[in-house]
Protein backbone atom coordinates (compact mmCIF):
# COMPACT_ATOMS: atom_id res chain seq x y z
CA UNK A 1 -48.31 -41.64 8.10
CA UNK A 2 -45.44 -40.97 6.03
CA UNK A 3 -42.82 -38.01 7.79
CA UNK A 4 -40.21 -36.50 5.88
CA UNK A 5 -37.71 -34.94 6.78
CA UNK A 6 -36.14 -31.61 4.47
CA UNK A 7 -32.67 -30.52 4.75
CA UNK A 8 -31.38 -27.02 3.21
CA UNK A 9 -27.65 -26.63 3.12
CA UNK A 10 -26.97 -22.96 3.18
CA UNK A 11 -23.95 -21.96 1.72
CA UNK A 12 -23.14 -19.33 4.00
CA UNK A 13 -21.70 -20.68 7.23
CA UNK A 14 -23.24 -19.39 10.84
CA UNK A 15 -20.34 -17.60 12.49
CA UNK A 16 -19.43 -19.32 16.17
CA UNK A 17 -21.04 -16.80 19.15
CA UNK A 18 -17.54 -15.98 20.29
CA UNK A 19 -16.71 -14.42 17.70
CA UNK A 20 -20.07 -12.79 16.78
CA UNK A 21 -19.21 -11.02 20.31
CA UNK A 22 -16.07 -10.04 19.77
CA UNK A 23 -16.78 -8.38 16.23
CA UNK A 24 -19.62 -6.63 18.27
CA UNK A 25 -17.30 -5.48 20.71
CA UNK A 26 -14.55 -4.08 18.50
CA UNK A 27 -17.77 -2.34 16.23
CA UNK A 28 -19.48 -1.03 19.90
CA UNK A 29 -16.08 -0.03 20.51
CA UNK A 30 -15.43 2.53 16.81
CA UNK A 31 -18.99 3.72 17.83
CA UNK A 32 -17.95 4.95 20.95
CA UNK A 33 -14.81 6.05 19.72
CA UNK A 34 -16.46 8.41 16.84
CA UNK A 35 -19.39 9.75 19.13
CA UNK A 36 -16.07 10.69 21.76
CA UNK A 37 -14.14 12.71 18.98
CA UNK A 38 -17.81 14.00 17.69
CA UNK A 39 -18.25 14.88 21.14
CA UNK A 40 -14.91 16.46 21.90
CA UNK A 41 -15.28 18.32 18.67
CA UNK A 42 -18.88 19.96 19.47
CA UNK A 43 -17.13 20.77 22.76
CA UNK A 44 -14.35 22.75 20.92
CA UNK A 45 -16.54 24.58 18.41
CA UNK A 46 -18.68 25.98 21.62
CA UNK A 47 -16.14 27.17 22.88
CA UNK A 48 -14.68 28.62 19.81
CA UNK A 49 -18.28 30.18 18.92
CA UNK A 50 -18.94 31.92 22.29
CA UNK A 51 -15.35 33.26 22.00
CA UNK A 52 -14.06 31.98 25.85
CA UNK A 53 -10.59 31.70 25.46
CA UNK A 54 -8.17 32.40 22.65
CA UNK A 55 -5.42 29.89 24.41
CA UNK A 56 -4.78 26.45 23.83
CA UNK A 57 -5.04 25.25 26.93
CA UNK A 58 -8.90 25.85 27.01
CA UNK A 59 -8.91 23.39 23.92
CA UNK A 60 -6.46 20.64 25.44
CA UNK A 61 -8.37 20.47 28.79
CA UNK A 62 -11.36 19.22 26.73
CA UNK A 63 -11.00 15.35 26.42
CA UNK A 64 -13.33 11.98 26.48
CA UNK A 65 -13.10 8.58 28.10
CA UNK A 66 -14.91 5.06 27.09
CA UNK A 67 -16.51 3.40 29.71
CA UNK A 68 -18.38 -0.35 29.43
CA UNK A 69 -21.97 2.14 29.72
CA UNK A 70 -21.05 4.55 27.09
CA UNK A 71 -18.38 8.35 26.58
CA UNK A 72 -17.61 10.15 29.49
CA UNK A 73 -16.56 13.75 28.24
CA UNK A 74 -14.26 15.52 30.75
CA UNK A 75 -12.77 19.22 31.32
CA UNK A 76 -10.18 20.18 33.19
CA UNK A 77 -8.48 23.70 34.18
CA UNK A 78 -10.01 26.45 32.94
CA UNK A 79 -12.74 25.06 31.11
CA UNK A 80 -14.62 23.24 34.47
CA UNK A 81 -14.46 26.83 35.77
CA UNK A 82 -16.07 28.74 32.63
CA UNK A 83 -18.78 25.51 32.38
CA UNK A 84 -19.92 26.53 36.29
CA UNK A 85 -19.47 30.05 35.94
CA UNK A 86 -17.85 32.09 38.24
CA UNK A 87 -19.05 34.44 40.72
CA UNK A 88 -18.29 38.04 42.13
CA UNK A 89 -15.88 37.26 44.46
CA UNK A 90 -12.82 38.85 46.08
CA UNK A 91 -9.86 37.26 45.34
CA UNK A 92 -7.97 36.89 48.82
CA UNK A 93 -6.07 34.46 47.12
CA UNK A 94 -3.65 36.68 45.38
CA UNK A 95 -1.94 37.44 48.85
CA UNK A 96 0.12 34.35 48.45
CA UNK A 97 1.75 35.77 45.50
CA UNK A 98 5.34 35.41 45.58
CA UNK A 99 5.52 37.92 42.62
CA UNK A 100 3.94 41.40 41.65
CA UNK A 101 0.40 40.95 39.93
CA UNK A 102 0.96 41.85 36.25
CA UNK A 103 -2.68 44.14 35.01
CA UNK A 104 -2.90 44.62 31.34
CA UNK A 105 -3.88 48.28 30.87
CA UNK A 106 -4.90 48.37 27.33
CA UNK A 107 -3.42 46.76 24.17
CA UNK A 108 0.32 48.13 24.89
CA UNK A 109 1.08 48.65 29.06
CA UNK A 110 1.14 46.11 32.05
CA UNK A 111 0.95 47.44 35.69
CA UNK A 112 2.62 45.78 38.26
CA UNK A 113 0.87 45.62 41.71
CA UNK A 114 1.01 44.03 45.31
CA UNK A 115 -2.15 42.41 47.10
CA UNK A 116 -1.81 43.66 50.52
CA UNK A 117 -4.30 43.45 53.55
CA UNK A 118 -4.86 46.79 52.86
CA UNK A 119 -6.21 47.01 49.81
CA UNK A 120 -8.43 43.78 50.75
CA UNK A 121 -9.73 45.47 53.49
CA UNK A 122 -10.49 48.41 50.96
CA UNK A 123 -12.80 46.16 48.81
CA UNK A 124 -10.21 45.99 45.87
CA UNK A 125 -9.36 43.08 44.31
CA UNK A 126 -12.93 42.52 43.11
CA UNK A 127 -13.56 40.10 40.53
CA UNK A 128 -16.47 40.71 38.13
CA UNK A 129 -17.52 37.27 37.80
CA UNK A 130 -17.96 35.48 34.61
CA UNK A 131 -21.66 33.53 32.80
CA UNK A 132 -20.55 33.86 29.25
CA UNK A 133 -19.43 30.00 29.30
CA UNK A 134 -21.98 28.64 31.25
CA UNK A 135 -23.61 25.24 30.15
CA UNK A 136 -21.35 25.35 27.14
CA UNK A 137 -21.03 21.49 27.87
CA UNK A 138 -24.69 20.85 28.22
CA UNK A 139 -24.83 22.46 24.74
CA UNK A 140 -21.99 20.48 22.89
CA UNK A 141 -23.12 17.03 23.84
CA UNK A 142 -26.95 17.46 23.52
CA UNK A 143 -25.63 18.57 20.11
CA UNK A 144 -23.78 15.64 19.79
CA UNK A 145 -26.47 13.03 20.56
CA UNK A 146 -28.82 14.62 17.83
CA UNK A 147 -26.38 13.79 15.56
CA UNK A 148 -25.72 10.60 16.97
């Protein structure tokens, strides 16, 4: 029985495994890195399109970290407060002002008034609460992964 024995040379040369991992590292790496600023994006444009906040803090709290799993989006001061929602509540809090409580009345005047115990007691001091924002997170990044 006669055996023979074939050999192809290829002319393209097999890349060593270390390296294959590392190139699929740095690429895992831009992936997560686009689907973050994707992400952060979508995050912005909800909050642009259910009109929350016309300052720029709303938009700089809005950020994203890589982690070995996958993008962790985070928000910080306001916006973690708008994604919740916020109930009725009287704010007891405003007794610890140092300073007189500036209330906008209308486009042109600002009221200054005191928190006392008083008024508390009254029932004043009410605030209305706030849903308009709510889930506006959930929205962005299920938004995101469909495009993803």
């Amino acid at each position: 029985m006669l055996q023979m024995r074939i050999h192809v040379q290829s002319k393209r040369k097999r890349k060593p495994p270390e390296r294959l991992l590392k190139e699929y590292k740095k690429k895992f790496q831009d992936v997560l890195r686009s689907v973050g600023m994707k992400g952060v994006n979508n995050i912005r444009s909800e909050i642009k399109k259910r009109n929350l906040i016309k300052s720029g803090d709303m938009y700089g709290s809005v950020g994203y970290k890589m982690t070995p799993q996958g993008v962790r989006f985070s928000v910080d001061s306001p916006a973690q407060f708008l994604e919740k929602g916020i109930k009725k509540h009287q704010m007891k809090y405003l007794m610890k002002s140092k300073k007189p409580i500036p209330i906008p009345d209308g486009a042109v005047n600002t009221i200054f008034r005191w928190a006392t115990p008083k008024s508390m007691a009254e029932g004043k001091w009410m605030h209305p609460g706030f849903t308009r924002g709510k889930g506006f997170m959930k929205t962005a990044i299920k938004r995101t992964r469909s495009a993803v």
